[in-house]
PDB file of N, CA and C in Angstrom:
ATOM      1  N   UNK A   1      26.977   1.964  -0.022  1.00  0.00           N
ATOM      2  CA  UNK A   1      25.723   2.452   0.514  1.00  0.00           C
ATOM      3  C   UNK A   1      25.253   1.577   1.673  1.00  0.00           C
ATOM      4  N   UNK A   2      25.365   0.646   1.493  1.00  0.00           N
ATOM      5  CA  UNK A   2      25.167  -0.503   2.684  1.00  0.00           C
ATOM      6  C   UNK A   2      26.060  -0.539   3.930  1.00  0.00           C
ATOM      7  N   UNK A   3      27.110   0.166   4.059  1.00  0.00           N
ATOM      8  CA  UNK A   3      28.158   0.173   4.539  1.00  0.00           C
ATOM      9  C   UNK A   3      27.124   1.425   5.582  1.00  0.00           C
ATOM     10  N   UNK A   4      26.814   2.826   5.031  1.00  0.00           N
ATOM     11  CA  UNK A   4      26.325   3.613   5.706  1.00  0.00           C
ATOM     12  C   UNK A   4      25.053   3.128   6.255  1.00  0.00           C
ATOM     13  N   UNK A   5      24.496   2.669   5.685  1.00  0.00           N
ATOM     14  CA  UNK A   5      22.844   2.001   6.334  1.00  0.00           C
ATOM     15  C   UNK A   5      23.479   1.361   7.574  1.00  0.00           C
ATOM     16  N   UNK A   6      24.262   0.420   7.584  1.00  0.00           N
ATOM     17  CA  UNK A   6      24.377  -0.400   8.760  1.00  0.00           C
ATOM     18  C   UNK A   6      25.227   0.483   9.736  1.00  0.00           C
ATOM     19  N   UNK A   7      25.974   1.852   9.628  1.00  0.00           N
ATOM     20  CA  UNK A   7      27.030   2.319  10.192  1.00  0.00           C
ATOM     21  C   UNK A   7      26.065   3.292  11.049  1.00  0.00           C
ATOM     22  N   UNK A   8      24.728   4.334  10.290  1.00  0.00           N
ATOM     23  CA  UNK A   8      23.889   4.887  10.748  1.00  0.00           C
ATOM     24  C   UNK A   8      22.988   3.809  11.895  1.00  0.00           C
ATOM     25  N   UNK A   9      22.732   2.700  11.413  1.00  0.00           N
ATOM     26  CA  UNK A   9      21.990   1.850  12.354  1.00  0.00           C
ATOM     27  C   UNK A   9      22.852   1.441  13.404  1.00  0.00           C
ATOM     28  N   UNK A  10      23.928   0.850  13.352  1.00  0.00           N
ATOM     29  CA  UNK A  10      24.823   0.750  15.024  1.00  0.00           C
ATOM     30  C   UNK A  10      24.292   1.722  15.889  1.00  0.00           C
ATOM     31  N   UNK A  11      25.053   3.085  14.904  1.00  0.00           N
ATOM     32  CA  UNK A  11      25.201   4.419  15.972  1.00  0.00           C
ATOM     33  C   UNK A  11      24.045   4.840  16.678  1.00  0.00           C
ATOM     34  N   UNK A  12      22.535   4.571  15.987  1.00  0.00           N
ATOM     35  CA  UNK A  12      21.248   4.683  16.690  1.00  0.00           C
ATOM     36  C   UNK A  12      21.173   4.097  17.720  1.00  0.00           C
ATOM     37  N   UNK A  13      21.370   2.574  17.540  1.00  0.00           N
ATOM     38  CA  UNK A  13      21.605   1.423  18.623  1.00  0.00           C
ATOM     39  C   UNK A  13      22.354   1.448  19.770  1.00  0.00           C
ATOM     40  N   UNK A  14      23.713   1.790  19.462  1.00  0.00           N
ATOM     41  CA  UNK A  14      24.120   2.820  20.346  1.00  0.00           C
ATOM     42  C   UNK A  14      23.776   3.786  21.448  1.00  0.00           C
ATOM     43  N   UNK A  15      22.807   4.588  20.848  1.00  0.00           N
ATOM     44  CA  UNK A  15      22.684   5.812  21.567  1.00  0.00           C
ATOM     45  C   UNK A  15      21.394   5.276  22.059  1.00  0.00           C
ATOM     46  N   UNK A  16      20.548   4.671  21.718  1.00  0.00           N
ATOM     47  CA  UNK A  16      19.532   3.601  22.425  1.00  0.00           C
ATOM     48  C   UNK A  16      20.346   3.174  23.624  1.00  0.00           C
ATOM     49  N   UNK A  17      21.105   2.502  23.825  1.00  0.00           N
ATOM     50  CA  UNK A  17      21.612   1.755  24.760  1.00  0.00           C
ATOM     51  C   UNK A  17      22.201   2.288  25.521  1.00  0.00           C
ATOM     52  N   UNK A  18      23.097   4.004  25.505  1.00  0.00           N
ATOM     53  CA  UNK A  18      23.502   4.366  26.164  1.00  0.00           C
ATOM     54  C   UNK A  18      22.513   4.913  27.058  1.00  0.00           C
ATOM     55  N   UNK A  19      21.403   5.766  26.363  1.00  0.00           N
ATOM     56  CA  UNK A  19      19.989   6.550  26.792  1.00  0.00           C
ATOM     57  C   UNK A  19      19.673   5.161  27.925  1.00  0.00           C
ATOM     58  N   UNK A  20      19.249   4.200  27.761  1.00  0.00           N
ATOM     59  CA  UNK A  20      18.853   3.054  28.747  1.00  0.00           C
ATOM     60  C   UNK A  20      19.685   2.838  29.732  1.00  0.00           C
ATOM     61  N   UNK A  21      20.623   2.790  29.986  1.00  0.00           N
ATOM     62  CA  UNK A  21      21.760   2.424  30.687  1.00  0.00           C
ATOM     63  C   UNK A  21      21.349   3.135  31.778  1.00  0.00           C
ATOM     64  N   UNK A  22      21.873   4.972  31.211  1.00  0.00           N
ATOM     65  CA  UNK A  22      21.612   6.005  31.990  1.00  0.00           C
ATOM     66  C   UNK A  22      20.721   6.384  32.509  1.00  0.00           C
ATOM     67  N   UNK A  23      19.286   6.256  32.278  1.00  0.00           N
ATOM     68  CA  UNK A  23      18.225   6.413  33.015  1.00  0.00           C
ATOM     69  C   UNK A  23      17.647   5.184  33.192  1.00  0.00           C
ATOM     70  N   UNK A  24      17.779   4.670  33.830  1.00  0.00           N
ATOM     71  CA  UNK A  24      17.020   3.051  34.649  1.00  0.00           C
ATOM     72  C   UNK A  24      16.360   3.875  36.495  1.00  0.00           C
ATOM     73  N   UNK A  25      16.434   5.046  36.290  1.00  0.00           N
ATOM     74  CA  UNK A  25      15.652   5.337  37.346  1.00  0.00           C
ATOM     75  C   UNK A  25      14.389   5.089  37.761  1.00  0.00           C
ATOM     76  N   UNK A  26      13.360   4.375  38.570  1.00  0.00           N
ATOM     77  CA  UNK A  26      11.856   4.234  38.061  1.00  0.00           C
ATOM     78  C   UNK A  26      11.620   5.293  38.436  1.00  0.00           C
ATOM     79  N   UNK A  27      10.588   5.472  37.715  1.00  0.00           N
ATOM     80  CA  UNK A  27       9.074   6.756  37.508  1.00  0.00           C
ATOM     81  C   UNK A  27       8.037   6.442  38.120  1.00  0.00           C
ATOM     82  N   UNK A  28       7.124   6.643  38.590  1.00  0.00           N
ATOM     83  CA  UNK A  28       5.814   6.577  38.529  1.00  0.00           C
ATOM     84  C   UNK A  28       4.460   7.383  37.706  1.00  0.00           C
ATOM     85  N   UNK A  29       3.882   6.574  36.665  1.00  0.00           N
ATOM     86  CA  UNK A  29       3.455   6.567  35.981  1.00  0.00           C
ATOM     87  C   UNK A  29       2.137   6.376  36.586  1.00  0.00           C
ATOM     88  N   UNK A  30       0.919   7.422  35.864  1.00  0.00           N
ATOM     89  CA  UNK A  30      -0.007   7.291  36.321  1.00  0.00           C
ATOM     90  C   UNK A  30      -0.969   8.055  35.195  1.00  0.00           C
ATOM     91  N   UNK A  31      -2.330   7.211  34.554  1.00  0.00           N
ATOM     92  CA  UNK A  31      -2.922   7.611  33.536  1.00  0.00           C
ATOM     93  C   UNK A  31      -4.122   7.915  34.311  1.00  0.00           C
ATOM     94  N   UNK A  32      -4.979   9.342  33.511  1.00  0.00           N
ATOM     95  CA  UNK A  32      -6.056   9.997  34.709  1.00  0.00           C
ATOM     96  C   UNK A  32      -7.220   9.326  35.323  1.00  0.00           C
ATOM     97  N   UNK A  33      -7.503   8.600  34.523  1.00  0.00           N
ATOM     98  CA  UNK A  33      -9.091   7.881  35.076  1.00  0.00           C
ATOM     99  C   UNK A  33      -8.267   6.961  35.838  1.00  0.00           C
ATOM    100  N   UNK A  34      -7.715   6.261  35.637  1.00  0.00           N
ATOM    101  CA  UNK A  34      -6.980   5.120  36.584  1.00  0.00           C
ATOM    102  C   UNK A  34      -6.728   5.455  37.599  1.00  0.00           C
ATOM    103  N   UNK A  35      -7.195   4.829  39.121  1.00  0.00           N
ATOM    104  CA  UNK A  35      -6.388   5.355  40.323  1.00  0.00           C
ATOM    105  C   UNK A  35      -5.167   4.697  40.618  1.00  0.00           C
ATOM    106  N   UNK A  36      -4.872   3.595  39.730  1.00  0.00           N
ATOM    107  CA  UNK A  36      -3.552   3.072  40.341  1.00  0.00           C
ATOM    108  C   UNK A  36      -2.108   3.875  39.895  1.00  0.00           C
ATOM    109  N   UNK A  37      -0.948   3.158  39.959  1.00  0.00           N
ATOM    110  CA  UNK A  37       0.164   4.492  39.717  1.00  0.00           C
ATOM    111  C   UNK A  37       1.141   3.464  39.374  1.00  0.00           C
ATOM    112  N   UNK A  38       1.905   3.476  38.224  1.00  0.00           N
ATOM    113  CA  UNK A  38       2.582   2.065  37.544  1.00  0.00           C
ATOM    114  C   UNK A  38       4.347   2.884  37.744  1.00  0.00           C
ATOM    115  N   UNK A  39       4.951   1.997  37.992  1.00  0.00           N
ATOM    116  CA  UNK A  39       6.387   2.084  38.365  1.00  0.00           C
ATOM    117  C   UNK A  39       7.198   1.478  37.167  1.00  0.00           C
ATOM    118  N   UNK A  40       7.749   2.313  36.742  1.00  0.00           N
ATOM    119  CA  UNK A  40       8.865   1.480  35.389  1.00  0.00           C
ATOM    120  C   UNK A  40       9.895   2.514  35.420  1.00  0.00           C
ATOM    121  N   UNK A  41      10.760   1.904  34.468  1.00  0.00           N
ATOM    122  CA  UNK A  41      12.343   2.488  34.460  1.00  0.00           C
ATOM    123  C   UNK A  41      11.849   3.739  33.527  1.00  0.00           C
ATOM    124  N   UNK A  42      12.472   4.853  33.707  1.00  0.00           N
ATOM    125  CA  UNK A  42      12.737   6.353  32.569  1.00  0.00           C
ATOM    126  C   UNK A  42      12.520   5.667  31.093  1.00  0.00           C
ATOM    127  N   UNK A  43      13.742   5.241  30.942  1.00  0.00           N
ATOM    128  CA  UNK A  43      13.954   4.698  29.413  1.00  0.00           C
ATOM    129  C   UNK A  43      12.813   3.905  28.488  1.00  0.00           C
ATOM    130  N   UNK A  44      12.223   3.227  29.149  1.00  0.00           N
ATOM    131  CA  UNK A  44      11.392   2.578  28.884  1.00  0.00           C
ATOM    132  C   UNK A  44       9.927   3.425  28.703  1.00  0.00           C
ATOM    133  N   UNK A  45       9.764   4.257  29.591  1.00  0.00           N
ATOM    134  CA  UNK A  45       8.154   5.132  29.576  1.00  0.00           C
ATOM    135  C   UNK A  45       8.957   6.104  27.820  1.00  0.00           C
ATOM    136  N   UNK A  46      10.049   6.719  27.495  1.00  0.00           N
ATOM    137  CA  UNK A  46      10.402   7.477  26.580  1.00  0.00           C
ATOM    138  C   UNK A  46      10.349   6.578  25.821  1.00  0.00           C
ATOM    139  N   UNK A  47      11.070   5.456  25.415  1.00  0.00           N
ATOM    140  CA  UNK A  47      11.187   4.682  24.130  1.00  0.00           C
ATOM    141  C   UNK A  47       9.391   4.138  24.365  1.00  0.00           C
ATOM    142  N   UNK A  48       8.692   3.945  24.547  1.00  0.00           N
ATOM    143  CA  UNK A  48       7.360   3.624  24.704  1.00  0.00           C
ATOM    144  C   UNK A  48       6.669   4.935  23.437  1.00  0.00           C
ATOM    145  N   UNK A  49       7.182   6.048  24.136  1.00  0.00           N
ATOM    146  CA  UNK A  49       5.990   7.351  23.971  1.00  0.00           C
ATOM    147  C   UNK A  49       6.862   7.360  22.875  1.00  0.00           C
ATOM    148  N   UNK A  50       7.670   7.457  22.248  1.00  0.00           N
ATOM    149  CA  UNK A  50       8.326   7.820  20.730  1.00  0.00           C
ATOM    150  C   UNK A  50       7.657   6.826  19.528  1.00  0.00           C
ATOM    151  N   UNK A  51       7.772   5.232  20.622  1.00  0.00           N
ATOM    152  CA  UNK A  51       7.212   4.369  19.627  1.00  0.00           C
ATOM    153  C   UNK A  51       6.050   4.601  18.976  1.00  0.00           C
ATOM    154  N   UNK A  52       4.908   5.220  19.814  1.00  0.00           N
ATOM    155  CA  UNK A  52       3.110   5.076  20.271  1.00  0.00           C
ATOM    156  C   UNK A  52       3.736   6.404  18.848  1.00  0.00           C
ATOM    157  N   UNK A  53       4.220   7.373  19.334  1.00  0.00           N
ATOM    158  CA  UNK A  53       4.460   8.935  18.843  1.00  0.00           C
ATOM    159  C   UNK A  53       4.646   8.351  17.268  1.00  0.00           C
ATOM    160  N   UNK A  54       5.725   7.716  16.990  1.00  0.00           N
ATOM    161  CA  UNK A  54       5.964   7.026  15.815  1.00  0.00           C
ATOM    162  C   UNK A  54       4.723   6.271  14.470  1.00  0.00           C
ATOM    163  N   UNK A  55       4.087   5.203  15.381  1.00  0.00           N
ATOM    164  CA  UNK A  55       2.935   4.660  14.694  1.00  0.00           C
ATOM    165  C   UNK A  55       1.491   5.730  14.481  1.00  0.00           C
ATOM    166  N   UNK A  56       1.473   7.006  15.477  1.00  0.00           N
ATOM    167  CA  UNK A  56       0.362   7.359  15.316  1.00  0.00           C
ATOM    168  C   UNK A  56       0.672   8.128  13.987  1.00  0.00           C
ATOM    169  N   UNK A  57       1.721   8.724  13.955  1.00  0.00           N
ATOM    170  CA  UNK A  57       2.140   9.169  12.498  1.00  0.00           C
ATOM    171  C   UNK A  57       2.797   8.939  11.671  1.00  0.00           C
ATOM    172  N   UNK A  58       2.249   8.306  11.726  1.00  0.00           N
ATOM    173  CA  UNK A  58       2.783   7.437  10.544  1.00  0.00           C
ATOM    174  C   UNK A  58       1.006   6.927   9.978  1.00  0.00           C
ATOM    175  N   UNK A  59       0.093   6.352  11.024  1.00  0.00           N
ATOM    176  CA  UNK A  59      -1.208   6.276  11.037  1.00  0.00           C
ATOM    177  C   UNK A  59      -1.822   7.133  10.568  1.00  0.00           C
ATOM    178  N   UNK A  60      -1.641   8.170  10.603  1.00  0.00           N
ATOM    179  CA  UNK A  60      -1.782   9.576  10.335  1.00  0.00           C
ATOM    180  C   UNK A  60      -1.668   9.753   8.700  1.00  0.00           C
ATOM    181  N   UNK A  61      -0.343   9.550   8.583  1.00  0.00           N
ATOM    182  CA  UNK A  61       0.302  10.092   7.034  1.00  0.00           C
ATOM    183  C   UNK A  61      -0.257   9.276   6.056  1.00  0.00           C
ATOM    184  N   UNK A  62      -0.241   7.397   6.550  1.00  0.00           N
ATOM    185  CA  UNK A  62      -1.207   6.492   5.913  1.00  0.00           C
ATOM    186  C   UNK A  62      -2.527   6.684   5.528  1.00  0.00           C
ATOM    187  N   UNK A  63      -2.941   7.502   6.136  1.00  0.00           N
ATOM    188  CA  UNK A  63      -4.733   7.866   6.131  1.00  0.00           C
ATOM    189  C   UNK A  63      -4.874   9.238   5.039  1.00  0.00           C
ATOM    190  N   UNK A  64      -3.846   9.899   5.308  1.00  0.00           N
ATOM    191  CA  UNK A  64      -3.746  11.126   4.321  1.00  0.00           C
ATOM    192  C   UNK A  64      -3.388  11.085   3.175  1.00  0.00           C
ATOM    193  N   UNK A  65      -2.721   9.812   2.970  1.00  0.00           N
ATOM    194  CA  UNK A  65      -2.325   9.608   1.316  1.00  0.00           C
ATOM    195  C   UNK A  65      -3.157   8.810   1.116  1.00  0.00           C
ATOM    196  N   UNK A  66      -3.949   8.430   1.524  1.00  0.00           N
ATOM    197  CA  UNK A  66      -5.071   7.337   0.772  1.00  0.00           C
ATOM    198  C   UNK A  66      -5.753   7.924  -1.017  1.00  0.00           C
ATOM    199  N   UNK A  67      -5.806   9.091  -0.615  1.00  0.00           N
ATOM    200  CA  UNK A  67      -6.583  10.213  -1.818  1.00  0.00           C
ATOM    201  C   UNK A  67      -5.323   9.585  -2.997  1.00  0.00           C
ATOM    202  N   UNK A  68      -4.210   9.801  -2.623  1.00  0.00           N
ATOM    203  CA  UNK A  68      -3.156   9.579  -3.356  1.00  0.00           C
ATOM    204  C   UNK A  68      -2.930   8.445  -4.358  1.00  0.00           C
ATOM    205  N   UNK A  69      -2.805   7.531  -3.459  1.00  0.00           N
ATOM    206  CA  UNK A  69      -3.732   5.762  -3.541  1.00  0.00           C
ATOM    207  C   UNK A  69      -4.259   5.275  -4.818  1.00  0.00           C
ATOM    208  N   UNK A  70      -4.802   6.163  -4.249  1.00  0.00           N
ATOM    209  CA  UNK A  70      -6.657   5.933  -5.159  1.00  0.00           C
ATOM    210  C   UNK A  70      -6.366   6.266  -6.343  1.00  0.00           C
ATOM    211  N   UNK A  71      -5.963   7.768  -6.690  1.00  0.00           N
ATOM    212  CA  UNK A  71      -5.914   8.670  -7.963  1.00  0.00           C
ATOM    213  C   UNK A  71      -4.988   7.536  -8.267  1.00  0.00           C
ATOM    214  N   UNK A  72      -3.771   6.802  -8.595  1.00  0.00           N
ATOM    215  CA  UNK A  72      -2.581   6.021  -8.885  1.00  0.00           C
ATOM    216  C   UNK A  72      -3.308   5.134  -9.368  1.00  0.00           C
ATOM    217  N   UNK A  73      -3.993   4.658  -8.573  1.00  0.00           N
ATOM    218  CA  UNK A  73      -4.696   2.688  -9.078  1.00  0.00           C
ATOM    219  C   UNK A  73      -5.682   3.015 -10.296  1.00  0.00           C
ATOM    220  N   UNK A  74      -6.481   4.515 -10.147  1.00  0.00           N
ATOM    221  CA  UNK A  74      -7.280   4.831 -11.101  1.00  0.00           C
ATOM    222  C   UNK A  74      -6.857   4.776 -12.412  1.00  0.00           C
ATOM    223  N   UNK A  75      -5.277   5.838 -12.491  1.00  0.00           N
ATOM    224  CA  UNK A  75      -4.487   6.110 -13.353  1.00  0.00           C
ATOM    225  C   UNK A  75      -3.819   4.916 -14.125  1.00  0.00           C
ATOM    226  N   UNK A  76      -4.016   4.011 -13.209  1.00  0.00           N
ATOM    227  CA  UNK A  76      -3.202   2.707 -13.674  1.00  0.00           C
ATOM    228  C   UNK A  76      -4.222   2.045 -14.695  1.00  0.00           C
ATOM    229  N   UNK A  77      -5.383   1.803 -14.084  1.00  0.00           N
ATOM    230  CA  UNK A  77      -6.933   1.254 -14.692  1.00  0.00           C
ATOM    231  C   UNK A  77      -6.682   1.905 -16.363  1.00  0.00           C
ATOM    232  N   UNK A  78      -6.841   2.927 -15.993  1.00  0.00           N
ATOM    233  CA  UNK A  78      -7.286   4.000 -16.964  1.00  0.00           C
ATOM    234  C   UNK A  78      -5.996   3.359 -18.302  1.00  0.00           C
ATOM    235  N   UNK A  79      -4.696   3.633 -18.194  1.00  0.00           N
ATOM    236  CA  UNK A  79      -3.810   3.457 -18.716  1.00  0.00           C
ATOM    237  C   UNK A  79      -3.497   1.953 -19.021  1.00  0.00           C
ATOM    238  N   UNK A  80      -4.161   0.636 -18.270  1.00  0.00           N
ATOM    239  CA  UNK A  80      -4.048  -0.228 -18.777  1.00  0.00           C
ATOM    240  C   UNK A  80      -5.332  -0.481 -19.841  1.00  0.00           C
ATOM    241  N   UNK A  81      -6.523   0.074 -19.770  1.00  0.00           N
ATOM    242  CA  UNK A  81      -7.365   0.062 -20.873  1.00  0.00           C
ATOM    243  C   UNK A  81      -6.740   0.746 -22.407  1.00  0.00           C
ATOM    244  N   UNK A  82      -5.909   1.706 -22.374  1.00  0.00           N
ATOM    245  CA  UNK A  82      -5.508   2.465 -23.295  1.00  0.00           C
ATOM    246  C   UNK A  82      -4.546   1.572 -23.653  1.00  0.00           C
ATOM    247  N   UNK A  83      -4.015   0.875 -23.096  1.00  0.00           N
ATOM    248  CA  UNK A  83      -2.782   0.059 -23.735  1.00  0.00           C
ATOM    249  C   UNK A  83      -3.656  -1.046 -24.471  1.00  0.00           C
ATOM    250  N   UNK A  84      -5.057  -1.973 -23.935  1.00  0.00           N
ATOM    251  CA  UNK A  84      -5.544  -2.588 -24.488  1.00  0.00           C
ATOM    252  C   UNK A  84      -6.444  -2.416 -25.920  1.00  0.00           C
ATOM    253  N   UNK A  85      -6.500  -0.976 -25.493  1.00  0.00           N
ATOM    254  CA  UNK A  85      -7.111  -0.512 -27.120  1.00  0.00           C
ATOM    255  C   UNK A  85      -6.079  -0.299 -27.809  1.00  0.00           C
ATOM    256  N   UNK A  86      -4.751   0.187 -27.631  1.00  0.00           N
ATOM    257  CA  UNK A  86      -3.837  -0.106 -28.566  1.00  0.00           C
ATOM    258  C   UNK A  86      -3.291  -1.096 -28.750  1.00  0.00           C
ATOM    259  N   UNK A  87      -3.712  -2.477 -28.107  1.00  0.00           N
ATOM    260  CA  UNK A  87      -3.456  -3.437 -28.563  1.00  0.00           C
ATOM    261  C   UNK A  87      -4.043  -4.341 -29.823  1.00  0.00           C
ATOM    262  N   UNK A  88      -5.338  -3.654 -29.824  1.00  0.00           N
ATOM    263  CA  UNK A  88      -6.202  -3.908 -30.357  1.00  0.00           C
ATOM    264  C   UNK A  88      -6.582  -3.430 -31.577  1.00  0.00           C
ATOM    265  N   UNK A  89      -5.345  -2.390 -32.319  1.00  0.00           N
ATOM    266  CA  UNK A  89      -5.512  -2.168 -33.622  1.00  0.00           C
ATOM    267  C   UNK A  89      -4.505  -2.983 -34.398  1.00  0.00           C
ATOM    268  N   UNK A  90      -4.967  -2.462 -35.541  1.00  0.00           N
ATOM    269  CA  UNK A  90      -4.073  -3.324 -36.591  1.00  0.00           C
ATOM    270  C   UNK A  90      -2.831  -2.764 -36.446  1.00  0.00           C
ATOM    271  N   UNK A  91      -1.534  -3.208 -36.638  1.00  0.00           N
ATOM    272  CA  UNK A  91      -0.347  -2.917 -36.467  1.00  0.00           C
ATOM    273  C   UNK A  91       0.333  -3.272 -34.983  1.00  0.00           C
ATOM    274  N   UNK A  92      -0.537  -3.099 -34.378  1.00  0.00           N
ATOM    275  CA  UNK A  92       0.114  -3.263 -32.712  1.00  0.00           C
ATOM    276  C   UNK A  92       0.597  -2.112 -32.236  1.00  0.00           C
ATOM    277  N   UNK A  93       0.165  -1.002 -31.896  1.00  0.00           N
ATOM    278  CA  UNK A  93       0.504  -0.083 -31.604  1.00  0.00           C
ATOM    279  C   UNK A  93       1.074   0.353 -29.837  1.00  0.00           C
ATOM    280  N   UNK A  94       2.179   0.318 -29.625  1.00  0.00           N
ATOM    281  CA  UNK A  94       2.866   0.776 -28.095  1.00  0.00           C
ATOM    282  C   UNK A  94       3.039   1.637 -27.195  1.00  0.00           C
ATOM    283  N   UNK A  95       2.850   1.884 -26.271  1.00  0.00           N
ATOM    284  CA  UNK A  95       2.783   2.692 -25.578  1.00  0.00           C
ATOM    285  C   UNK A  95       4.436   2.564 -24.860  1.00  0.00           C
ATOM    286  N   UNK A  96       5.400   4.000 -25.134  1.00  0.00           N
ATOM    287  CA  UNK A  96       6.726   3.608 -24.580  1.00  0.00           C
ATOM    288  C   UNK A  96       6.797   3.503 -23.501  1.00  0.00           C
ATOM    289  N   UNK A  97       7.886   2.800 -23.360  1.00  0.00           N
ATOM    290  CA  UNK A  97       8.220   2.235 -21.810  1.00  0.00           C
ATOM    291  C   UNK A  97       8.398   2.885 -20.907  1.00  0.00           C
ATOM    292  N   UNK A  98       8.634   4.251 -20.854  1.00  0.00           N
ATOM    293  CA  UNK A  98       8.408   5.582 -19.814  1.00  0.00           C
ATOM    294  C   UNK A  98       7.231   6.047 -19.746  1.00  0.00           C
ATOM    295  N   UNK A  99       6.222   5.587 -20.898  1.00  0.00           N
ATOM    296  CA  UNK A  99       5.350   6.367 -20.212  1.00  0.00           C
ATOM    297  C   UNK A  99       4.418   7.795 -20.723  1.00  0.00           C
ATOM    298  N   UNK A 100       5.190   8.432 -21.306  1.00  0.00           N
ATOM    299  CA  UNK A 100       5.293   9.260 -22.059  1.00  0.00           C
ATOM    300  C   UNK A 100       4.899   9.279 -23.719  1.00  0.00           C
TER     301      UNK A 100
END
């Protein structure tokens, strides 16, 4: 399995490097309120906007499972009190290890 993790990661790396190679053309780049106009290589404005593209959703998906989160830590609360009241009778009573 490790063998494919690192074999999938070259080949990305790879194709990163070829994508860069090949477009080192500069651009001019220019954001609207700004009057100035910024010059950089192709590769670099794309691997930029995938990255930004990347964290915002991901920012995104983080914020949307929060609900998720929450209900879990509750569930956990909840279920470690129940284990403490069954700790707390005579006999010692367990809650199995799955869960269930």
């Amino acid at each position: 399995m490790r063998f494919v993790y690192w074999f999938i990661t070259a080949l990305i790396a790879l194709v990163v490097v070829v994508f860069a190679v090949s477009n080192r053309a500069a651009v001019g780049l220019s954001f609207f309120p700004l009057p100035a106009e910024i010059q950089a290589p192709l590769y670099l404005v794309v691997i930029v906007a995938l990255v930004v593209g990347f964290l915002v959703g991901a920012l995104t998906a983080w914020i949307n499972g929060g609900k998720r989160r929450r209900e879990a830590r509750d569930l956990r609360r909840r279920l470690d009190r129940v284990q403490h009241d069954l700790d707390a009778l005579p006999g010692g009573a367990k809650l199995p290890a799955d869960g269930k």
